[in-house]
C-alpha atoms as a PDB file:
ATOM      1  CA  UNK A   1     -11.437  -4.839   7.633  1.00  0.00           C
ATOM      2  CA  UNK A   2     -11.639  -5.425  11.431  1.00  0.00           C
ATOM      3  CA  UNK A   3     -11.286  -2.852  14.464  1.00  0.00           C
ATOM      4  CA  UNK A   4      -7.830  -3.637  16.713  1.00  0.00           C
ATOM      5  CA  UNK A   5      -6.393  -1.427  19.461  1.00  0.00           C
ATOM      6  CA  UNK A   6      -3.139  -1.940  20.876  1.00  0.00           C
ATOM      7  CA  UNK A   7      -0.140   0.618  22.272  1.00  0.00           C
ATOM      8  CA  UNK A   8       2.466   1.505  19.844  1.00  0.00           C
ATOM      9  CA  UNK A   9       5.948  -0.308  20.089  1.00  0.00           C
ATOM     10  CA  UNK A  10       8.975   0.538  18.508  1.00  0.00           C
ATOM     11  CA  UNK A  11       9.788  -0.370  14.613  1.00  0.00           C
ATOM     12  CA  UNK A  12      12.932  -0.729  15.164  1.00  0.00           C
ATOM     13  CA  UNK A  13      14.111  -3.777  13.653  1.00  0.00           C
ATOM     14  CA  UNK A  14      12.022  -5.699  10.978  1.00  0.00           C
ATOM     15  CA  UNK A  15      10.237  -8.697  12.543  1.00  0.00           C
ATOM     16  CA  UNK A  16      11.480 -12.237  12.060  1.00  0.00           C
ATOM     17  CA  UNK A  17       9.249 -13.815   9.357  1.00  0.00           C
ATOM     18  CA  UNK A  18       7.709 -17.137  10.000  1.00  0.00           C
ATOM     19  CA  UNK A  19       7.036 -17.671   6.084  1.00  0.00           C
ATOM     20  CA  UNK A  20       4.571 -18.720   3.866  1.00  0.00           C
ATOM     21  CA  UNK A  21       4.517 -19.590   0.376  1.00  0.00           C
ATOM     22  CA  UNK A  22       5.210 -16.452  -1.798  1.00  0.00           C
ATOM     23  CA  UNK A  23       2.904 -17.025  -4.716  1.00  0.00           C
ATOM     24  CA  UNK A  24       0.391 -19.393  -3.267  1.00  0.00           C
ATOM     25  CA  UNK A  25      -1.652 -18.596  -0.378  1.00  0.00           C
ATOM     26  CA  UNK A  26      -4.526 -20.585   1.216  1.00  0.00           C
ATOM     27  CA  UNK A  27      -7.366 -17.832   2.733  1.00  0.00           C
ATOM     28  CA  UNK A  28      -8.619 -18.893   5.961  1.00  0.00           C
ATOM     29  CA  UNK A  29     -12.205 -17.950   4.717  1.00  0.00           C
ATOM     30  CA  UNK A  30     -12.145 -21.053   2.146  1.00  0.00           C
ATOM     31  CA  UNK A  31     -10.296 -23.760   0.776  1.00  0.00           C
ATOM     32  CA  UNK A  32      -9.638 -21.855  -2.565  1.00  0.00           C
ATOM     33  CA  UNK A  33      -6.043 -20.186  -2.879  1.00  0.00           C
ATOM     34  CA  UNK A  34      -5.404 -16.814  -4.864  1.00  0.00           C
ATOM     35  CA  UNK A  35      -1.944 -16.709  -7.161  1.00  0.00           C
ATOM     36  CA  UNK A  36       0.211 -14.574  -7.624  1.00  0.00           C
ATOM     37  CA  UNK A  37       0.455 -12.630 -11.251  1.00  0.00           C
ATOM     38  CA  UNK A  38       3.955 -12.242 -11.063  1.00  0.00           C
ATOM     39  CA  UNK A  39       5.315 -13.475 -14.414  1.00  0.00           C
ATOM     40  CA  UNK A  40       9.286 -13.565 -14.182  1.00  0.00           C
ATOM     41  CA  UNK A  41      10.421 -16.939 -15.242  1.00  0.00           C
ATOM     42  CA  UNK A  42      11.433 -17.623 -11.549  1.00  0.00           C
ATOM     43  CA  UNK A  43       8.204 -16.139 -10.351  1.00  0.00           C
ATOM     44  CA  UNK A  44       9.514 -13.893  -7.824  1.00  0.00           C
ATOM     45  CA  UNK A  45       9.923 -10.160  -7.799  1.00  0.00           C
ATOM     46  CA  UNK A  46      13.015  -8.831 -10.530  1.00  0.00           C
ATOM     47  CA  UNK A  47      16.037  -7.920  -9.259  1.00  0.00           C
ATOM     48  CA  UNK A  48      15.848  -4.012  -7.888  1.00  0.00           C
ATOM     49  CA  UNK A  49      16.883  -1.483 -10.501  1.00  0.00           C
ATOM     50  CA  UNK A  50      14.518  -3.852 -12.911  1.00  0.00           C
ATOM     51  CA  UNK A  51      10.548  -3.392 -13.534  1.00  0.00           C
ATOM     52  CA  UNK A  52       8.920  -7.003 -12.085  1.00  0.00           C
ATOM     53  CA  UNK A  53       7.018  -8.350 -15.254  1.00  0.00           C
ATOM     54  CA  UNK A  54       3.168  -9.405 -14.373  1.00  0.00           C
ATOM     55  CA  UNK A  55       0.208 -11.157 -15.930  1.00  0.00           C
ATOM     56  CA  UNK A  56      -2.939  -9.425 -15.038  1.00  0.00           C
ATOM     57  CA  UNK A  57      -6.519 -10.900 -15.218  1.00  0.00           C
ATOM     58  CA  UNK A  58      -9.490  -9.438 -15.398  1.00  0.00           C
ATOM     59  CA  UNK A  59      -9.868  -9.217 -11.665  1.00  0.00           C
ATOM     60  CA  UNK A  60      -6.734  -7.178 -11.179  1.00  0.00           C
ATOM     61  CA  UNK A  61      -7.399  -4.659 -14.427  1.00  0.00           C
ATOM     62  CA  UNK A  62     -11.547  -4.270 -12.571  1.00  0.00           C
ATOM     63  CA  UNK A  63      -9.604  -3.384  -9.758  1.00  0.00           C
ATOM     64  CA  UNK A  64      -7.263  -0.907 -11.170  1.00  0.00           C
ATOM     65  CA  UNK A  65      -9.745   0.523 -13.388  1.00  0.00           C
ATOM     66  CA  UNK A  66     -11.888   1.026  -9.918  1.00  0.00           C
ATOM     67  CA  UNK A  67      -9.017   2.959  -8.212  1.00  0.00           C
ATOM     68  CA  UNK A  68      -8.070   5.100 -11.105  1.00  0.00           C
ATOM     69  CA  UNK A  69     -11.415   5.928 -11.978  1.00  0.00           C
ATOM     70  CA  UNK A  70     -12.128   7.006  -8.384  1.00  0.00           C
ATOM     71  CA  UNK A  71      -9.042   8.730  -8.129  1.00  0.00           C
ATOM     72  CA  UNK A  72      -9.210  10.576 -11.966  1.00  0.00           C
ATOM     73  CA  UNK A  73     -11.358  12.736 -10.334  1.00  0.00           C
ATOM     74  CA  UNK A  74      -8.606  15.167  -8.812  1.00  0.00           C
ATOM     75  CA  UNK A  75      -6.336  14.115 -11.395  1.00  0.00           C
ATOM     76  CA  UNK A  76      -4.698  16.916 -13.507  1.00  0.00           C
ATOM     77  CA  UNK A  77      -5.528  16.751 -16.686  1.00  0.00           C
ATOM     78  CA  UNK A  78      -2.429  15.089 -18.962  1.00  0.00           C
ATOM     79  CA  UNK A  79       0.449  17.443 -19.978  1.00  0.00           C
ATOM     80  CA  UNK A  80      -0.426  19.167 -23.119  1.00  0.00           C
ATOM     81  CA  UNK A  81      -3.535  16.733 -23.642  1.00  0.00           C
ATOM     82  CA  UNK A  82      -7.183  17.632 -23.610  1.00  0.00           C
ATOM     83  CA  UNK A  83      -9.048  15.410 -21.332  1.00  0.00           C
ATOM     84  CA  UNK A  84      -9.179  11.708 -22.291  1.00  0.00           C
ATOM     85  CA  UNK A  85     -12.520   9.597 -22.938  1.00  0.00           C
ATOM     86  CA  UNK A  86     -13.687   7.743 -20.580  1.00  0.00           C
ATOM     87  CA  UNK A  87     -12.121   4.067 -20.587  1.00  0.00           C
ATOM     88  CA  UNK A  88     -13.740   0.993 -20.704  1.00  0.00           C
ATOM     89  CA  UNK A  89     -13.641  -1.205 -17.244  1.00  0.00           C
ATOM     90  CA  UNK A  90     -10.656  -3.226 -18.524  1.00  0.00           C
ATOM     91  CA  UNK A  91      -8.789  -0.680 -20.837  1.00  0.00           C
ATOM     92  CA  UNK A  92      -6.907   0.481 -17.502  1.00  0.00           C
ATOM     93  CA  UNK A  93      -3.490  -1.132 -16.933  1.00  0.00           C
ATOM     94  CA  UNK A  94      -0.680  -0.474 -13.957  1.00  0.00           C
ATOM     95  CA  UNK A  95       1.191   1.753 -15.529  1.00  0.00           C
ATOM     96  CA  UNK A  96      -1.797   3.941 -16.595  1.00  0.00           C
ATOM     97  CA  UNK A  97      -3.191   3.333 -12.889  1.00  0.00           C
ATOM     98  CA  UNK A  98       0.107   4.932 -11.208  1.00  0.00           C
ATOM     99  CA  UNK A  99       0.648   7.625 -14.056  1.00  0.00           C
ATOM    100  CA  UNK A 100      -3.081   8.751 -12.636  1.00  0.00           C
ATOM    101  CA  UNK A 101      -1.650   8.973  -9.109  1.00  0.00           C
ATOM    102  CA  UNK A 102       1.482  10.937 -10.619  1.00  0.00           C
ATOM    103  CA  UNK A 103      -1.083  13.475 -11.906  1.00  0.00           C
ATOM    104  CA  UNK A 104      -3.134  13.694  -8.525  1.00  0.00           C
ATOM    105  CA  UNK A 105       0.228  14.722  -6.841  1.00  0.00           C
ATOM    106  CA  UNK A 106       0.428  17.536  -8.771  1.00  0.00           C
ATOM    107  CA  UNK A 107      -0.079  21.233  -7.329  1.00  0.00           C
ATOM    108  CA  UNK A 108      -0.988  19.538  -4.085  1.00  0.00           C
ATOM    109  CA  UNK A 109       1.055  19.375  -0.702  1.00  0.00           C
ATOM    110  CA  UNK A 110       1.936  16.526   1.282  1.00  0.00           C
ATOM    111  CA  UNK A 111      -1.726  16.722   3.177  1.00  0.00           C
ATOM    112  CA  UNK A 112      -3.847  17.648   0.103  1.00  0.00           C
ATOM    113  CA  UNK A 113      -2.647  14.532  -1.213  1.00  0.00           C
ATOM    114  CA  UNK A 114      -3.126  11.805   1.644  1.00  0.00           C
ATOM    115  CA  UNK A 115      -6.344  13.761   2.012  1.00  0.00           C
ATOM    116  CA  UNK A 116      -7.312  12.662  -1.414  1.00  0.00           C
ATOM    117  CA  UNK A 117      -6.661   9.015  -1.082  1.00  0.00           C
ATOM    118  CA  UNK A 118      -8.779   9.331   2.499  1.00  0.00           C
ATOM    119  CA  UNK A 119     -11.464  10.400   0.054  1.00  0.00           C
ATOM    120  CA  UNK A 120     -11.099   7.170  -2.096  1.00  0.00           C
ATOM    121  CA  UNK A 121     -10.739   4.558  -0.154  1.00  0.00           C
ATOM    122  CA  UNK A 122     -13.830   6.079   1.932  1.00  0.00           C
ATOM    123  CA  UNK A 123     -16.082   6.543  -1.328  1.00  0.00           C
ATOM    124  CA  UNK A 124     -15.520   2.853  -2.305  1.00  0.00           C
ATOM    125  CA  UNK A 125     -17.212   1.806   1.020  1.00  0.00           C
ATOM    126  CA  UNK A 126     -21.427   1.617   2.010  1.00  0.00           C
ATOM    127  CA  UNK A 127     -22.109   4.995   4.425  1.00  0.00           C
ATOM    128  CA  UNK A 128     -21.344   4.421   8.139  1.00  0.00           C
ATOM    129  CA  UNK A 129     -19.768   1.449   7.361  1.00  0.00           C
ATOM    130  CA  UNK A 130     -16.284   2.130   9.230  1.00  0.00           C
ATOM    131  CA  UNK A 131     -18.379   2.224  12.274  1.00  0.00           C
ATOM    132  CA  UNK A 132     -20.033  -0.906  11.842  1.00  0.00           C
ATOM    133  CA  UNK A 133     -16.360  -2.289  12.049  1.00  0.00           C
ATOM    134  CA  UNK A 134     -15.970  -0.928  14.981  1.00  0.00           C
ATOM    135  CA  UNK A 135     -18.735  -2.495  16.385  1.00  0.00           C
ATOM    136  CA  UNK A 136     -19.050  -6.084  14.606  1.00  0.00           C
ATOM    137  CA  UNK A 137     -15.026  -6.471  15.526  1.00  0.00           C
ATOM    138  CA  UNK A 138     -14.081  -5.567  19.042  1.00  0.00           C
ATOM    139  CA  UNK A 139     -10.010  -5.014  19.394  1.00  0.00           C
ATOM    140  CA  UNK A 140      -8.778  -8.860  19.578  1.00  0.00           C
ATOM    141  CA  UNK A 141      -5.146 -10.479  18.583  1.00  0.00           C
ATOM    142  CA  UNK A 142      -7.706 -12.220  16.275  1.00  0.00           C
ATOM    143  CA  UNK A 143      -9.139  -9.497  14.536  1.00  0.00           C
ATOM    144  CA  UNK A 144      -5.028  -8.270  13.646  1.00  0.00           C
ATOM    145  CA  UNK A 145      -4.364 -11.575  12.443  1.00  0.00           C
ATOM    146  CA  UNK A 146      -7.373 -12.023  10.416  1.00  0.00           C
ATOM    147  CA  UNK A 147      -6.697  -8.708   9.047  1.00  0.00           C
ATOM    148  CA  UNK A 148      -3.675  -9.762   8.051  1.00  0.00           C
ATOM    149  CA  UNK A 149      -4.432 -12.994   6.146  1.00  0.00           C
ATOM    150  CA  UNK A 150      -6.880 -11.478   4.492  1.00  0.00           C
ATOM    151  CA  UNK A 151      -3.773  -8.621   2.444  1.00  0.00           C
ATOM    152  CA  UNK A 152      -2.481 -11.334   0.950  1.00  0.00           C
ATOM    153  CA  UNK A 153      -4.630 -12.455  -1.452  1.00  0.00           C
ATOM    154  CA  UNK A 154      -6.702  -9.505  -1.733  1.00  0.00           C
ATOM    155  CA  UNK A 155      -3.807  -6.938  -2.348  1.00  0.00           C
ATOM    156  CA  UNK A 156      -1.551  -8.539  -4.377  1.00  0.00           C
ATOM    157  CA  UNK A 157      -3.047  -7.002  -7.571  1.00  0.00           C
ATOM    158  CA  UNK A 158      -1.671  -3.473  -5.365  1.00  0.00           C
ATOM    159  CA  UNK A 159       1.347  -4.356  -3.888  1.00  0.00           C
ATOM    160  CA  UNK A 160       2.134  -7.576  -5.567  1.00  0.00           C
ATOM    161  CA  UNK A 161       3.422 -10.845  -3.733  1.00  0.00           C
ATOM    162  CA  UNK A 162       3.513 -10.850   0.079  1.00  0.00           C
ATOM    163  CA  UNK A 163       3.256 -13.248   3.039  1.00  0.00           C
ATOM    164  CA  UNK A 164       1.943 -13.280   6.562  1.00  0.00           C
ATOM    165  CA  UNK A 165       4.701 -13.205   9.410  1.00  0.00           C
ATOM    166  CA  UNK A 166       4.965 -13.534  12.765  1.00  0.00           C
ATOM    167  CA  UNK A 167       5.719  -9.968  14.534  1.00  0.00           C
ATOM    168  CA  UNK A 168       5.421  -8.548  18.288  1.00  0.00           C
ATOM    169  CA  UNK A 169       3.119  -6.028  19.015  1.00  0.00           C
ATOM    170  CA  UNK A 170       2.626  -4.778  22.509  1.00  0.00           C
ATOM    171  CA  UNK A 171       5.517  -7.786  23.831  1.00  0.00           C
ATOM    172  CA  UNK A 172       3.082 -10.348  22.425  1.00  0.00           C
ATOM    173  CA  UNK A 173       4.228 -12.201  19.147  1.00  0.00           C
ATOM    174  CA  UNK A 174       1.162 -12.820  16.585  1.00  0.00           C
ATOM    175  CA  UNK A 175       0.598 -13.581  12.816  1.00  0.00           C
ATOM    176  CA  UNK A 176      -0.492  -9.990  12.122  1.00  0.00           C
ATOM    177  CA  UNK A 177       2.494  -9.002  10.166  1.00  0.00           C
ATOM    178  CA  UNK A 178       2.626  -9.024   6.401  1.00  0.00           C
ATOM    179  CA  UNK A 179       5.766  -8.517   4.050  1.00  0.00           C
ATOM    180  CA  UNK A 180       5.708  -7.272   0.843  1.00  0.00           C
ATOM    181  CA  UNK A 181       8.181  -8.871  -1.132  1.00  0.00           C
ATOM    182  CA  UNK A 182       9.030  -5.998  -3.544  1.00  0.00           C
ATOM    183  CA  UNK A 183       6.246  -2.862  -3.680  1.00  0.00           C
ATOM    184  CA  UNK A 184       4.610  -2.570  -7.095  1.00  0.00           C
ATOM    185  CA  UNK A 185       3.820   0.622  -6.849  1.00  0.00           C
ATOM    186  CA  UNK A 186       7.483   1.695  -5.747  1.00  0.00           C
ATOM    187  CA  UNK A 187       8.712  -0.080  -8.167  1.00  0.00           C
ATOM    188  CA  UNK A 188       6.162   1.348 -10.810  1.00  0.00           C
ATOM    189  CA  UNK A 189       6.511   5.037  -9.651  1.00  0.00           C
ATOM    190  CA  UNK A 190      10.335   5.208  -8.366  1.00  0.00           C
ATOM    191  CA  UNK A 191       8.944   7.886  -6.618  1.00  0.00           C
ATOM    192  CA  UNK A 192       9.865   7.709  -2.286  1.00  0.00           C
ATOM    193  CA  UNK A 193       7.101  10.763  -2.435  1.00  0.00           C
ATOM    194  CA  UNK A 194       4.332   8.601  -4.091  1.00  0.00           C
ATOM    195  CA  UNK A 195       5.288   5.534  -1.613  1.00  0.00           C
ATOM    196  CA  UNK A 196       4.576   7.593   1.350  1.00  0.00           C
ATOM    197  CA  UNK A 197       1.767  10.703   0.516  1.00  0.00           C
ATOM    198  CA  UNK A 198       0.151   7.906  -1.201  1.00  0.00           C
ATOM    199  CA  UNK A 199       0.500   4.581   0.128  1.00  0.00           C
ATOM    200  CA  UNK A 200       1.907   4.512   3.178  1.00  0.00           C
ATOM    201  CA  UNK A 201       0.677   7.887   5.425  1.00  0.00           C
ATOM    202  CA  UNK A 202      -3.041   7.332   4.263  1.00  0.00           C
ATOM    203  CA  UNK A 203      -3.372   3.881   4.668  1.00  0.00           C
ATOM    204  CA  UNK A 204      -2.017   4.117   8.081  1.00  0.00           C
ATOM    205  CA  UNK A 205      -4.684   6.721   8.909  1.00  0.00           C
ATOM    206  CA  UNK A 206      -7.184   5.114   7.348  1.00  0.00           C
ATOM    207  CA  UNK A 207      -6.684   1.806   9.358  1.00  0.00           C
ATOM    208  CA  UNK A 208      -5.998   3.566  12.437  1.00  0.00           C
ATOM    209  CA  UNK A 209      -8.400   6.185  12.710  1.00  0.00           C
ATOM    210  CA  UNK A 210     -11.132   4.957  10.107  1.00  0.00           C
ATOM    211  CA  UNK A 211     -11.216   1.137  11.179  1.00  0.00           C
ATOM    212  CA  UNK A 212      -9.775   1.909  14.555  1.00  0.00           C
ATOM    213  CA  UNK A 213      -7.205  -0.802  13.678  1.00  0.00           C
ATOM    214  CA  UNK A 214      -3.779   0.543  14.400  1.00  0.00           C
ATOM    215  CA  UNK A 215      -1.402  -0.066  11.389  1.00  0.00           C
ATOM    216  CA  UNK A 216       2.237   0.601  10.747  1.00  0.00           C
ATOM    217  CA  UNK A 217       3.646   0.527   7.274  1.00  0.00           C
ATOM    218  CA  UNK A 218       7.582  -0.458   7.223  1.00  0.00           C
ATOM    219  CA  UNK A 219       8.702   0.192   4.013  1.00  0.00           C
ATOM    220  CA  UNK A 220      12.629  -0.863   3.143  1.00  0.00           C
ATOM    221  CA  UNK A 221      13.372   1.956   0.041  1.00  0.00           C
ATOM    222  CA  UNK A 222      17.055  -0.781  -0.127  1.00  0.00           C
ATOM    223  CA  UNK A 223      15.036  -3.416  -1.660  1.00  0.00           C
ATOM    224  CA  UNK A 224      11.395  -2.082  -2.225  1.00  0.00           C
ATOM    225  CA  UNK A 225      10.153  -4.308   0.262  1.00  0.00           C
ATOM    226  CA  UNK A 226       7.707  -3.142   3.263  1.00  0.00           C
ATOM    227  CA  UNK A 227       6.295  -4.549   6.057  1.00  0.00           C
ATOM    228  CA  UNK A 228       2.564  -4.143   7.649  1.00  0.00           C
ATOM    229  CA  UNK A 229       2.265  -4.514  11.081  1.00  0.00           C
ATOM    230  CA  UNK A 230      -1.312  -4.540  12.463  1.00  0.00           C
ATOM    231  CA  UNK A 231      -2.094  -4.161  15.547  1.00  0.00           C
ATOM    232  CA  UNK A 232       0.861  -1.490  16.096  1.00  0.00           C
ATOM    233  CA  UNK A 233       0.375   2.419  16.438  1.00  0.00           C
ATOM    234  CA  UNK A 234       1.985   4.019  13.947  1.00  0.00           C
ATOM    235  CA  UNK A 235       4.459   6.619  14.844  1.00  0.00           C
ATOM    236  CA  UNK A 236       3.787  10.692  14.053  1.00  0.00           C
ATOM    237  CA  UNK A 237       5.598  11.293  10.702  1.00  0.00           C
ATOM    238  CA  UNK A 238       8.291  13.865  12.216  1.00  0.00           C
ATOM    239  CA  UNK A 239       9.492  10.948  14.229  1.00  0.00           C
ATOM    240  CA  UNK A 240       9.203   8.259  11.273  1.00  0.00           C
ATOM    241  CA  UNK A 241      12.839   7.480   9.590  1.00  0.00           C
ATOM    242  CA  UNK A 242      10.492   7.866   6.258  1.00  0.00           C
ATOM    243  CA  UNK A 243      10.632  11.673   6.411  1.00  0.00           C
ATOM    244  CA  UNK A 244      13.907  12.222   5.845  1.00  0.00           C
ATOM    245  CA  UNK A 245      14.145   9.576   2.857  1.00  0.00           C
ATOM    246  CA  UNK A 246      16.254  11.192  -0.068  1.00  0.00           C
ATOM    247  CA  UNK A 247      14.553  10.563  -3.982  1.00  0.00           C
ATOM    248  CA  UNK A 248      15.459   7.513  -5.913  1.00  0.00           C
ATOM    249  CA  UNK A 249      17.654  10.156  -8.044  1.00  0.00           C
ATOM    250  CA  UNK A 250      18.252   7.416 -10.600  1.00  0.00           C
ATOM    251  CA  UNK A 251      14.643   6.437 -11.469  1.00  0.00           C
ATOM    252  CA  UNK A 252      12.012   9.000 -10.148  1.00  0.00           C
ATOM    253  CA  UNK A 253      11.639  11.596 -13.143  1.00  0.00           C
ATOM    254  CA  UNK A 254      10.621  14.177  -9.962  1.00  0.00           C
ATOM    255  CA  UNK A 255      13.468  13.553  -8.220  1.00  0.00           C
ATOM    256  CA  UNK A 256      15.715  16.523  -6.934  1.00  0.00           C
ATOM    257  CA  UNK A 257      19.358  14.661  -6.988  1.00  0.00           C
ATOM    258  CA  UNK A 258      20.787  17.997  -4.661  1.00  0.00           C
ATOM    259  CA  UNK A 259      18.170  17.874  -1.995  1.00  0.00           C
ATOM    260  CA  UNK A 260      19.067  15.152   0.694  1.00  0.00           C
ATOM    261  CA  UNK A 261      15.425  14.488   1.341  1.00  0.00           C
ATOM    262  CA  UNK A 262      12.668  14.053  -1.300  1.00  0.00           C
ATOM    263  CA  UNK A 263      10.974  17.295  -1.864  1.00  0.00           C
ATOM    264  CA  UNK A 264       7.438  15.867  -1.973  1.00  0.00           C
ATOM    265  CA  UNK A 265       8.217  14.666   1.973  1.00  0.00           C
ATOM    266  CA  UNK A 266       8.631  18.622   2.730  1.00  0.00           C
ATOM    267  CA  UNK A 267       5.564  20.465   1.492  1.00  0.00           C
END
């Protein structure tokens, strides 16, 4: 990923999308395009209240196998289960992949657990290589929008089908912005605590003060959709509508129906 610096504006309303194709998406880096695994008969996203139905390769299951692997490590062990073999490289599936991330959750506080995915995503790069971004890519509108184009086809096996669109960062509009059509893994987890400790929070850091590429994670808990804005300062968490999000009482088996904001946002 590339290094981007730019002063924080406002999310207040979601950007207006100049669209791509959903499920097909030329990379600027070749003439090859990357598809989309979603496999609903109309091959977009189910309707919300319904699991989305995918056909994963063997690149998506290497790369789930990668993340769960790495992040098995500070994984409870499985209720009332003695610790599991370890599985093969493809023996790892979604499900499996976000039931790991349920059990890293556990016993740990909101920090603790955006502190373990900072651990993660750093072990799966060389040493000292977040620097060398900073370096190689000097802040540009370039590097944002490169950044961008480059999430679509390389983490839809994460998020699932998404698309580049136009947004305004710093009262300049720029193809840095990319919308997730419907989250995987809040769809997956039903959980607002997993989207945000786990997803959203520490990728934000990550970008921002790993890559020094200022990213802002929109996520819309009406529709499971988000949008990524790069190039925009994300805003502290007390002051992000996100922290007061109540559970999805009717599909997160952590939720806490009679507390008007998810417990896991708290702590």
């Amino acid at each position: 990923m590339l290094a981007l610096s730019f002063q924080a504006v406002a999310p207040s309303n979601r950007p207006t999308a100049t669209r791509r194709p959903p499920c097909w998406y030329p990379t600027r880096l070749s003439r090859s395009v990357v598809r989309c695994g979603i496999a609903e008969p109309t091959g977009k996203p189910a309707p919300l209240g319904q699991k989305t139905k995918y056909n994963d390769g063997l690149f998506e299951k290497a790369f789930m196998t990668l993340f769960a692997r790495k992040m098995e490590k500070f994984a409870a062990a499985p209720a009332g289960k003695e610790a599991e073999r370890k599985r093969g490289w493809f023996e790892y599936d979604y499900e499996s992949f976000v039931e790991v991330s349920k059990r890293v959750m556990q016993g740990r506080s909101r920090i603790q657990q955006q502190e373990v995915v900072r651990e993660v995503l750093l072990s799966m790069l060389p040493p000292g290589a977040p620097a060398q971004f900073r370096k190689l890519f000097p802040p540009t509108k370039w590097a944002a929008e490169f950044n961008a184009a480059l999430t679509v086809p390389f983490f839809n096996w994460l998020v699932g089908p998404s698309e580049v669109i136009e947004v305004e960062v710093n009262g300049e509009k720029q193809m840095s912005g990319v919308r997730i059509k419907k989250c995987r893994y809040l769809e997956n987890s039903g959980c607002v605590g997993m989207c945000v400790n786990m997803c959203k929070i520490p990728t934000q850091d990550f970008f921002t003060n790993e890559f020094g590429l200022p990213l802002t994670m929109i996520p819309n808990f009406e529709d499971m959709s988000c949008d990524m804005v790069y190039g925009q300062v994300p805003p502290p968490f007390e002051e992000d509508p996100v922290s007061k999000q109540p559970c999805f009482a009717d599909i997160c088996s952590m939720s806490n129906p009679s507390s008007s904001i998810c417990p896991k946002l708290k702590a």
